[in-house]
Protein backbone atom coordinates (compact mmCIF):
# COMPACT_ATOMS: atom_id res chain seq x y z
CA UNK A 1 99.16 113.16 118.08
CA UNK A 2 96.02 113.13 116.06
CA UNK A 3 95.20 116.63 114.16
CA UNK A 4 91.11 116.63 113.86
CA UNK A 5 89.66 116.70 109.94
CA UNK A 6 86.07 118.05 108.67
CA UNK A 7 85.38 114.67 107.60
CA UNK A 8 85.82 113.45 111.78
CA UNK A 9 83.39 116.85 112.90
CA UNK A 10 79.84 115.10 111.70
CA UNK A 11 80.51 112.12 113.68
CA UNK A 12 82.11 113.95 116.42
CA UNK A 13 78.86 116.11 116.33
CA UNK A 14 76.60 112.85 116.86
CA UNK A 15 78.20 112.12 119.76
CA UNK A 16 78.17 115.13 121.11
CA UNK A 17 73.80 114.94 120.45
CA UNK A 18 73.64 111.41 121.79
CA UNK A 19 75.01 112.93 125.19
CA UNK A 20 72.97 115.75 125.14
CA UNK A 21 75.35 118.33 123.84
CA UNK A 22 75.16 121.01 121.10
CA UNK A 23 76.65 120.62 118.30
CA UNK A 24 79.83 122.64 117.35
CA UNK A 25 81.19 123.80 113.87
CA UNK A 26 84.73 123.20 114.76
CA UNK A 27 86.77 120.11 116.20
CA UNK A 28 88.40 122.88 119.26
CA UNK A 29 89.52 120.59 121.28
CA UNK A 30 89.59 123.14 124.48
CA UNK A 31 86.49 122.33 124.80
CA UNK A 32 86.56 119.57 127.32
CA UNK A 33 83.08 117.65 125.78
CA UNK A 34 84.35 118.08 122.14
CA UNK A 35 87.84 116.57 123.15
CA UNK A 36 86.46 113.55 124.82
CA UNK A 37 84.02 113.18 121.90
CA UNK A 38 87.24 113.42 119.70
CA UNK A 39 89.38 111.25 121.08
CA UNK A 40 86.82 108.54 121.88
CA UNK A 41 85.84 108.46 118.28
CA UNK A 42 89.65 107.93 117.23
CA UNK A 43 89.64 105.33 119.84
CA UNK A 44 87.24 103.20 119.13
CA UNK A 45 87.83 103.56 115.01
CA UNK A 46 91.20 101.87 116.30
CA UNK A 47 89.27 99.32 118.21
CA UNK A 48 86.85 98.14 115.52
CA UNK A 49 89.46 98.23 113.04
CA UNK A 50 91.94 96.14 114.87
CA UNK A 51 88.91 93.47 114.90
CA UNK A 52 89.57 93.07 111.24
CA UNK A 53 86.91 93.52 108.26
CA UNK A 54 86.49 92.84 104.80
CA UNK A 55 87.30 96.01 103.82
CA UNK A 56 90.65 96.62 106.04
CA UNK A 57 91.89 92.92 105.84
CA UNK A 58 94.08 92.41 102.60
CA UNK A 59 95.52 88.26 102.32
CA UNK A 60 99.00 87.28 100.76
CA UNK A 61 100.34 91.14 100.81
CA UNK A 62 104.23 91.02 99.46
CA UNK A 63 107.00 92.38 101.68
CA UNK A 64 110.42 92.47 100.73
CA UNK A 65 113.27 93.05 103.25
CA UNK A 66 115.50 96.31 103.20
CA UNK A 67 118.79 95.90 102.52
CA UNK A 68 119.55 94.92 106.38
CA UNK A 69 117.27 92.62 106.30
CA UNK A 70 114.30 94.10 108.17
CA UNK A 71 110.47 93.56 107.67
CA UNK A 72 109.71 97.07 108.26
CA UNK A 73 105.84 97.72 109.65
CA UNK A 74 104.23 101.16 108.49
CA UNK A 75 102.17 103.02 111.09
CA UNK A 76 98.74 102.70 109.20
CA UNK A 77 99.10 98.87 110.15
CA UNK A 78 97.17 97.04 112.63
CA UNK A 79 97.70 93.58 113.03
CA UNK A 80 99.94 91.28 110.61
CA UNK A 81 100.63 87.30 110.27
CA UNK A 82 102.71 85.39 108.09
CA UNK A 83 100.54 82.60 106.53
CA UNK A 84 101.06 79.16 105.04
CA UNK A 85 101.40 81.18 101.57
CA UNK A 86 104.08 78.63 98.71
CA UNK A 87 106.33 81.89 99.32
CA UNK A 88 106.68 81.35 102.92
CA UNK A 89 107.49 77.56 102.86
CA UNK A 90 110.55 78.34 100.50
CA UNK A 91 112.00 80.88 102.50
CA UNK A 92 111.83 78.34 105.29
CA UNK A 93 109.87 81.40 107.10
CA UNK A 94 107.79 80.50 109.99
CA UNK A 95 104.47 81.36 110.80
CA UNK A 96 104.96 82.61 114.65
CA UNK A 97 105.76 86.11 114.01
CA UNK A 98 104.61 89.78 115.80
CA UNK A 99 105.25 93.35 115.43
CA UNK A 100 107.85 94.95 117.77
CA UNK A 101 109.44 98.71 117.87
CA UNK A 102 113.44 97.66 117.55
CA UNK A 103 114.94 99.36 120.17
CA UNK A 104 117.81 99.99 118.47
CA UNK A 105 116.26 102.54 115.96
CA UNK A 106 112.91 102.93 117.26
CA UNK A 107 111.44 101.77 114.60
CA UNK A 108 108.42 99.06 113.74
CA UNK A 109 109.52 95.72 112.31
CA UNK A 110 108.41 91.94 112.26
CA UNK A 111 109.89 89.84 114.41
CA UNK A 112 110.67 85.88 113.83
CA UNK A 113 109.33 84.73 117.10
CA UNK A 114 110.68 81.19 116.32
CA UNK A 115 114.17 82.47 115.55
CA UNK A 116 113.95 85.13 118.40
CA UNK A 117 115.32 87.93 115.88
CA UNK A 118 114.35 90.63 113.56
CA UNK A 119 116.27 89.45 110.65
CA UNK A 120 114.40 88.13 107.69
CA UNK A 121 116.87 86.25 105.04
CA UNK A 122 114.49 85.31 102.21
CA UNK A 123 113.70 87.05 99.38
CA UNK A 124 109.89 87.78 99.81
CA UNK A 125 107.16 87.17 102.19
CA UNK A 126 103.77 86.93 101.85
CA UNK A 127 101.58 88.33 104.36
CA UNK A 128 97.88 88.94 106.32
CA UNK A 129 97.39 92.45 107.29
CA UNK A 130 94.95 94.57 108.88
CA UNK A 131 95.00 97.87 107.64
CA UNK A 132 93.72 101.10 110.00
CA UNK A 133 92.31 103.76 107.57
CA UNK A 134 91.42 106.71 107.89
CA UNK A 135 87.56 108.04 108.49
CA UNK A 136 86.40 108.73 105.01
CA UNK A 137 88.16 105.43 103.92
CA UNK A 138 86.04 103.53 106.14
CA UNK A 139 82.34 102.00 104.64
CA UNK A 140 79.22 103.88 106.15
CA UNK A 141 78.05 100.88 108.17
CA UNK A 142 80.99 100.45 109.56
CA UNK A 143 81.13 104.34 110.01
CA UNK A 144 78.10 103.76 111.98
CA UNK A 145 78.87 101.31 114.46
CA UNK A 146 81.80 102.91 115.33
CA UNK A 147 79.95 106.47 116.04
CA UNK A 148 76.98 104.76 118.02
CA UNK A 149 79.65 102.73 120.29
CA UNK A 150 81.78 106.29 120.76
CA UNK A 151 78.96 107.97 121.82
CA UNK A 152 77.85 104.79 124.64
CA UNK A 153 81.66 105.34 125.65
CA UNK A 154 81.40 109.12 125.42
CA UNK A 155 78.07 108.95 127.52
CA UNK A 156 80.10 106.88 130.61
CA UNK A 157 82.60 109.19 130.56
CA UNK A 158 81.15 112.61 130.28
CA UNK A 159 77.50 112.55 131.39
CA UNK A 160 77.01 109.11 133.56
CA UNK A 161 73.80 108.79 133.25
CA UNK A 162 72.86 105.33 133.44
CA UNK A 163 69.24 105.17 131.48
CA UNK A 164 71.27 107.06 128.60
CA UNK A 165 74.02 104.43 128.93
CA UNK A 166 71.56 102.00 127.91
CA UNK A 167 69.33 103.64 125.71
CA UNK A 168 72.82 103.85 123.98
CA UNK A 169 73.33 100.43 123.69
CA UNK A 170 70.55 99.36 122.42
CA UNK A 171 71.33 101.85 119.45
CA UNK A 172 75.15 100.52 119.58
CA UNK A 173 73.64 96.59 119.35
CA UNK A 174 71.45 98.18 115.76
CA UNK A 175 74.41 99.55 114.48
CA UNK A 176 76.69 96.48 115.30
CA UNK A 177 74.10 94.20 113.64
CA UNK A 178 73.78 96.25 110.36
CA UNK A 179 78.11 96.54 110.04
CA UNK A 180 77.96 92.40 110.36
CA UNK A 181 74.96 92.21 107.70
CA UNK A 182 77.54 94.50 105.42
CA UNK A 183 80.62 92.10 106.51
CA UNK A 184 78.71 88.95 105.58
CA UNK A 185 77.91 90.13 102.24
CA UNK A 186 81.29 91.85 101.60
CA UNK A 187 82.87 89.56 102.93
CA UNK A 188 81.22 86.09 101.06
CA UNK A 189 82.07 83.84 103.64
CA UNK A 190 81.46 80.35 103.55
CA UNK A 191 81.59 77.61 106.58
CA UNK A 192 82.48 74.73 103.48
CA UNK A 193 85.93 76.03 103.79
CA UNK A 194 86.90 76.69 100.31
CA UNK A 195 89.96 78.55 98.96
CA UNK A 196 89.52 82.19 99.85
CA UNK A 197 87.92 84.37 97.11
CA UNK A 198 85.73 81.21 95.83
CA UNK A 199 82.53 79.39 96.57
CA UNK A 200 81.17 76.54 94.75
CA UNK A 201 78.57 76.02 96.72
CA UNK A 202 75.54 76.36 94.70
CA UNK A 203 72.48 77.15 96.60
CA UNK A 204 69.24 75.48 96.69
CA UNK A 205 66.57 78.15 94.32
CA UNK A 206 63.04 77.04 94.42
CA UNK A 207 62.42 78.26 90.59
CA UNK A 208 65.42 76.20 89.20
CA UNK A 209 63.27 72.84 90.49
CA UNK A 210 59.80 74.52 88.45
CA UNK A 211 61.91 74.68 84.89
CA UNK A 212 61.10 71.49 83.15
């Protein structure tokens, strides 16, 4: 269960104007509209996030098994991968791995799809993960995209109003645009596949062919 913050009310509350509906000072979610504004906000965060960005992706993150030899998975992550990481290839780890709940304890582990078990016997592993943060950890555009497509979700469900629906979108498609123009540039990606983290591309630049 989800307990509502101050820093989730603004965006909640620009959902709730997008639909039509006043604005409220606190997240009470007996109110029917503010507790479909709520949750839909939480849901699509989750949705956006689990897409992966530069600022919730983290490459070659160390895990260590316990002393049972379990990968244990916190809650705060979304997706993870074993990758082709030095580490990996002398731990004779393979690459073909998921996150299951162990029904044996309940709990959240990595599983060795290749070896059809939870145990891990090497020392360390080395890891891709895709973190889920919380809403004031998350970059404004980013932020952004994720209230304007809560609020075309929000519309469907609570007003259904089909001219808002797409008056909606059209805002939605802005915002999307603006969060890719912010992953391109955080992100410094490159189709010349070099090493991640460097580019030595060097770009054409008009005044460096003027200096004589």
């Amino acid at each position: 269960m989800a307990f509502p913050t101050d820093n989730e009310l603004e965006p909640t509350n620009q959902i709730l104007m997008s639909i039509g509906q006043a604005p409220v000072t606190t997240l009470d979610q007996t109110n029917p509209d503010v507790a479909i504004a709520y949750n839909t906000l939480l849901e699509v965060s989750r949705e956006v996030q689990a897409e992966g960005w530069a600022f919730n992706r983290e490459y070659d993150v160390t895990f260590t098994p316990d002393t049972d030899d379990y990968l244990l998975i916190a809650s705060n992550i979304i997706r993870i991968d074993l990758n082709n990481n030095p580490t990996n290839a002398s731990s004779n780890a393979k690459t073909n791995s998921v996150i299951r709940t162990d029904i044996s304890d309940n709990q959240r582990k990595l599983y060795d799809k290749y070896n059809h078990t939870f145990k891990w016997t090497g020392t360390t592993y080395k890891c891709d993960v895709v973190y889920k943060y919380d809403w004031i950890d998350i970059p404004v555009p980013v932020q952004d995209y994720i209230t304007s497509r809560a609020a075309t979700v929000a519309s469907s469900r609570i007003v259904g109003d089909p001219q808002q629906y797409r008056l909606l979108q059209q805002k939605e498609a802005l915002a999307k645009a603006t969060a890719l123009e912010y992953e391109c540039d955080q992100g410094d990606y490159s189709y010349f596949g070099f090493p991640r983290g460097r580019n030595y591309h060097a770009t054409y630049k008009p005044y460096e062919v003027l200096t004589r």
